[in-house]
Each structure stands twice: as structure tokens, then as C-alpha cells.
C-alpha atoms as a PDB file:
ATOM      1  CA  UNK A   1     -42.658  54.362 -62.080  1.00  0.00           C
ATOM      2  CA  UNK A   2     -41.468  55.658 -65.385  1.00  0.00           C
ATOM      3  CA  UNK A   3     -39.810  53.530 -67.757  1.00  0.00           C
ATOM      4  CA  UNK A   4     -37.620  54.165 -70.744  1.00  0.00           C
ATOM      5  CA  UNK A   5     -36.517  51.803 -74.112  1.00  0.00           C
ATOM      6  CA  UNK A   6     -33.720  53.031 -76.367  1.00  0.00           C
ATOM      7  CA  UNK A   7     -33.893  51.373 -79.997  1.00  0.00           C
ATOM      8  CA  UNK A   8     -31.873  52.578 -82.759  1.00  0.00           C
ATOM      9  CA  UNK A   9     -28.464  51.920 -81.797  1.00  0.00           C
ATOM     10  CA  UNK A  10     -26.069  49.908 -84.383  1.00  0.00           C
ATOM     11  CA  UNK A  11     -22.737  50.030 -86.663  1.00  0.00           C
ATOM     12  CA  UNK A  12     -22.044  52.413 -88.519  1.00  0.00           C
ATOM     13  CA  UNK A  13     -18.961  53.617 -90.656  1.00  0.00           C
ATOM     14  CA  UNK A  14     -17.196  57.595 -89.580  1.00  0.00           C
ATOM     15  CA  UNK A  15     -19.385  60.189 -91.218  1.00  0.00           C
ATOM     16  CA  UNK A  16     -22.841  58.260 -91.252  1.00  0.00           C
ATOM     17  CA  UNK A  17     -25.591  58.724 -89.240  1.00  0.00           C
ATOM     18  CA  UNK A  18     -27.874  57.292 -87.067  1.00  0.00           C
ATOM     19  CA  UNK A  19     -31.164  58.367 -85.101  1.00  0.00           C
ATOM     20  CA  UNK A  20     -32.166  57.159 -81.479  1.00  0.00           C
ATOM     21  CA  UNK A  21     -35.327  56.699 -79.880  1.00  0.00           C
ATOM     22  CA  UNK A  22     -36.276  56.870 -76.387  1.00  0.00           C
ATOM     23  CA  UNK A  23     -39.788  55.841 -75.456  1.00  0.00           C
ATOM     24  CA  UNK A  24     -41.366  56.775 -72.378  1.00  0.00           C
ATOM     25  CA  UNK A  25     -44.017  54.706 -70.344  1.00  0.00           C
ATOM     26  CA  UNK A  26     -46.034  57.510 -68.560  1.00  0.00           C
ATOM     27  CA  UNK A  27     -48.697  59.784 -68.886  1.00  0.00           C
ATOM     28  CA  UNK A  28     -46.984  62.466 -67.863  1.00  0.00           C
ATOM     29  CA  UNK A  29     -43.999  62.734 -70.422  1.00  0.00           C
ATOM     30  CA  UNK A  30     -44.492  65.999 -71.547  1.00  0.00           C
ATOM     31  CA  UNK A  31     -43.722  67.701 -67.995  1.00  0.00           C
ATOM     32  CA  UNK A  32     -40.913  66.229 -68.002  1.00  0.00           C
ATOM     33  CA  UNK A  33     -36.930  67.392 -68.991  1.00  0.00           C
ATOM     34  CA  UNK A  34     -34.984  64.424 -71.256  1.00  0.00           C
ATOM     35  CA  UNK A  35     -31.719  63.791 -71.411  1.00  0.00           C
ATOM     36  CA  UNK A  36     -29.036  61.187 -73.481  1.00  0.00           C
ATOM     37  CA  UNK A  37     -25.651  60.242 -72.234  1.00  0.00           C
ATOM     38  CA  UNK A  38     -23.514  58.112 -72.812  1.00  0.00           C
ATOM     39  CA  UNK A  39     -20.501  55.890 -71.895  1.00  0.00           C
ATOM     40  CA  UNK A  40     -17.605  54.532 -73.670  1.00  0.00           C
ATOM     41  CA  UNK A  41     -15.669  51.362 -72.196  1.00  0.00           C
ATOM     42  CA  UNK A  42     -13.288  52.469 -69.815  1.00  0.00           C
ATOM     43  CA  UNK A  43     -14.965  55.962 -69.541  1.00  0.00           C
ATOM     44  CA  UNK A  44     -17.438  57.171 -66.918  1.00  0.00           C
ATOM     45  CA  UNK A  45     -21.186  58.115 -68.785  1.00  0.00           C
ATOM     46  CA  UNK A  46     -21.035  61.905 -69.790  1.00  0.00           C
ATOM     47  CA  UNK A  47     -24.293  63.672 -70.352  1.00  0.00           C
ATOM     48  CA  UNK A  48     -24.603  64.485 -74.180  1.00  0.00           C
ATOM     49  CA  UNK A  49     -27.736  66.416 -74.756  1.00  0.00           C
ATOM     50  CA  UNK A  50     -31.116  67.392 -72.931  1.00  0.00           C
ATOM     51  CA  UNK A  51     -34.616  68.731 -73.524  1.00  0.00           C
ATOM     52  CA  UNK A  52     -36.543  71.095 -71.359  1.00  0.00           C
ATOM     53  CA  UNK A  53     -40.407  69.601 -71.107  1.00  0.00           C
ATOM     54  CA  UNK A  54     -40.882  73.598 -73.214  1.00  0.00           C
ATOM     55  CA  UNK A  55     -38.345  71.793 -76.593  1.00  0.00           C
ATOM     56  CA  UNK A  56     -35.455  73.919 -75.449  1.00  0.00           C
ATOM     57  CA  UNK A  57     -32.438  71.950 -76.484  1.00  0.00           C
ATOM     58  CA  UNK A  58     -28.844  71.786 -74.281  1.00  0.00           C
ATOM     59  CA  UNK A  59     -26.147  70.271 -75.979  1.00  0.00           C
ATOM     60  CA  UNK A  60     -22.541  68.704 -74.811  1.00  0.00           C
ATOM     61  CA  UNK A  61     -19.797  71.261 -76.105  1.00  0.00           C
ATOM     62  CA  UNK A  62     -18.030  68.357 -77.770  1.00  0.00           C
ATOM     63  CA  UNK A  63     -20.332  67.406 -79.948  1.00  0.00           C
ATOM     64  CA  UNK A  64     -19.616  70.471 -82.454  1.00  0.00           C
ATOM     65  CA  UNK A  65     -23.133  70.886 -83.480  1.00  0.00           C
ATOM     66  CA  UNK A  66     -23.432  67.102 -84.944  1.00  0.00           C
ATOM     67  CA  UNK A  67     -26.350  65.991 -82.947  1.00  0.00           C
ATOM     68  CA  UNK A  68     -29.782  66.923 -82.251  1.00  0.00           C
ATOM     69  CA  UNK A  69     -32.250  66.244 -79.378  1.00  0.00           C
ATOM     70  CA  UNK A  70     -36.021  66.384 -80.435  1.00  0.00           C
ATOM     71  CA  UNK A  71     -39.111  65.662 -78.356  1.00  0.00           C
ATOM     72  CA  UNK A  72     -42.811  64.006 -79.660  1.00  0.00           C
ATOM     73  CA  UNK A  73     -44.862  64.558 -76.679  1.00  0.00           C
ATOM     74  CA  UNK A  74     -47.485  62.694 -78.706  1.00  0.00           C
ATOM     75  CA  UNK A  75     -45.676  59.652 -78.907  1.00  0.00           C
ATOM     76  CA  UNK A  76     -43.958  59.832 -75.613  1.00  0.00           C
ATOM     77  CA  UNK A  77     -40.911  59.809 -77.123  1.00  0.00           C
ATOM     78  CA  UNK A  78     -37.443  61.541 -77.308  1.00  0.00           C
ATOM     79  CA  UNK A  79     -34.998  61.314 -79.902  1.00  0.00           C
ATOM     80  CA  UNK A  80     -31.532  62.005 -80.835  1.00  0.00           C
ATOM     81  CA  UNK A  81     -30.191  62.239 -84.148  1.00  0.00           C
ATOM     82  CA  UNK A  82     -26.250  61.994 -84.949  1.00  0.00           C
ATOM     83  CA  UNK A  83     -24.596  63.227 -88.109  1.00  0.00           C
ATOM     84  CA  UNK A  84     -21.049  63.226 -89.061  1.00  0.00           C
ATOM     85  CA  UNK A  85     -20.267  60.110 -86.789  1.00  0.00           C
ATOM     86  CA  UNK A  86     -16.912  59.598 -85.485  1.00  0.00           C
ATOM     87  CA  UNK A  87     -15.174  56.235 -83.860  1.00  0.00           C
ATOM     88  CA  UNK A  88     -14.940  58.881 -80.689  1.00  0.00           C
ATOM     89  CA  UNK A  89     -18.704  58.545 -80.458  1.00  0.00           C
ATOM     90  CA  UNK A  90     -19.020  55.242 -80.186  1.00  0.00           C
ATOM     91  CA  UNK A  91     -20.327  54.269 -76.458  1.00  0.00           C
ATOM     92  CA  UNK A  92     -23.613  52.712 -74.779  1.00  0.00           C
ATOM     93  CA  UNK A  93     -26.110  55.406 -75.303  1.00  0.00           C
ATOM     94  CA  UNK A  94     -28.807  56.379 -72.381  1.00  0.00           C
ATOM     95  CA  UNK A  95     -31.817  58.206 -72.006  1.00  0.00           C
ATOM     96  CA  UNK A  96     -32.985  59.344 -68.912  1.00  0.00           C
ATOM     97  CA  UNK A  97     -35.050  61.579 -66.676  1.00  0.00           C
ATOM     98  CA  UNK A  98     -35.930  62.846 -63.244  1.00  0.00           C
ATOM     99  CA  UNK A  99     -39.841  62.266 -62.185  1.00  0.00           C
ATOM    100  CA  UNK A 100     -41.906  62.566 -59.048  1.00  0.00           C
ATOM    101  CA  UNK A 101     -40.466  66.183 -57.719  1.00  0.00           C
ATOM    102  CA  UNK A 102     -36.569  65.369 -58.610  1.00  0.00           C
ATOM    103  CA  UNK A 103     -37.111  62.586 -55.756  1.00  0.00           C
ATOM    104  CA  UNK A 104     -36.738  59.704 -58.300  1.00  0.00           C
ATOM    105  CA  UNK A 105     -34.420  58.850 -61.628  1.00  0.00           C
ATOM    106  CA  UNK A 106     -35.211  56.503 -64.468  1.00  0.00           C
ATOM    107  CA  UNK A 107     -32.670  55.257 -67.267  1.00  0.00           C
ATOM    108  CA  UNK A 108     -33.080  53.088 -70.155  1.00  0.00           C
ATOM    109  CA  UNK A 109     -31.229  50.062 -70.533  1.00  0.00           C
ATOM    110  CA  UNK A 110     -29.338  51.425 -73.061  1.00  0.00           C
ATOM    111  CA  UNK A 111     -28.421  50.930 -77.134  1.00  0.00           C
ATOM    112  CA  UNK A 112     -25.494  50.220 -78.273  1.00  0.00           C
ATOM    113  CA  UNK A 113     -23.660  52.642 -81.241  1.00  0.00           C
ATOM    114  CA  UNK A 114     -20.703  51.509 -82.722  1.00  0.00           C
ATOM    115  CA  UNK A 115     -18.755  53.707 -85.556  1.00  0.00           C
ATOM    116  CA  UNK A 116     -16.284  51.874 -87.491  1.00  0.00           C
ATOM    117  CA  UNK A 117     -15.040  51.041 -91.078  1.00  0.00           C
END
């Protein structure tokens, strides 16, 4: 069973920035495609970015080119940076992936990121 643990969430003011880490328990991360959503209260999770197990970044239309999904297969670990923060952005943010043949899904419990003044 694969498990995931966001870290990295937080408060930050519009326009600052903030990188999130998703870590992976399995040995066979680097087969596998990652993805973050999120979910704002009142607002059913959207998918914001994913990774192909190959690097090859997807991205949310919406986001206007402020965040980027990156990939350590070393450390088991995906992570998504966010520039140029907006109160829009702020939501529960998840990482998660599909293992054993598309037959099974795992999701993190989640971080919190909060963008206010």
C-alpha cells in the first residue's frame, strides 16, 4: 500500500511563495504518475498539476504558469512550487497517485495553504 505525507503548507501574504512536498512510501515511486489538487471550502478538489513517471509536467489552465510540479525519484518525493500567490489559491492541498495497475488510489492527508495579508 502506498502512502503519501504533504509538508510545506502555511500562510502566506498575495505574491509570496511557497514549495510543497509530497513523500512517497514505496519502492516503486518512480513508475509511477503524481499529481496535486486541491480544494477550497465550499469547492469540490480540482486537479492542479501532474507528473508523468518520464518528468513530463501537466498543468491546470488556471494557474497562468505560477506553479511548478517537479519529481526526485531519489528521494521518493514530488514537489510543487507556487509563485505569485493569490487569496484564490488558498485551499487544502493533495498529492496523489494511482498504483497496482490503476486498480488502487492513494492521497495524502493533505497541507494546508493559506494566502492572506
Amino acid at each position: 500500500q502506498v502512502q503519501l505525507v504533504e509538508s510545506g503548507g502555511g500562510l502566506v501574504q498575495p505574491g509570496g511563495s511557497l514549495r510543497l512536498s509530497c513523500a512517497a512510501s514505496t519502492n516503486f515511486f518512480s513508475i509511477y504518475a503524481m499529481g496535486w489538487y486541491r480544494q477550497a471550502p465550499g469547492k469540490q478538489r480540482e486537479l492542479v498539476a501532474t507528473i508523468s513517471r518520464a518528468g513530463i509536467p501537466n498543468y491546470a489552465d488556471s494557474l497562468e504558469g505560477r506553479f511548478t510540479i517537479s519529481r526526485d525519484n531519489a528521494r521518493n518525493t514530488v514537489y510543487l512550487q507556487m509563485n505569485f500567490l493569490k487569496p484564490e489559491d488558498t485551499a487544502v492541498y493533495y498529492c496523489s497517485t494511482v498504483y497496482d495497475r490503476g486498480t488502487k488510489t492513494a492521497w495524502g492527508q493533505g497541507t494546508q495553504v493559506t494566502v492572506s495579508s
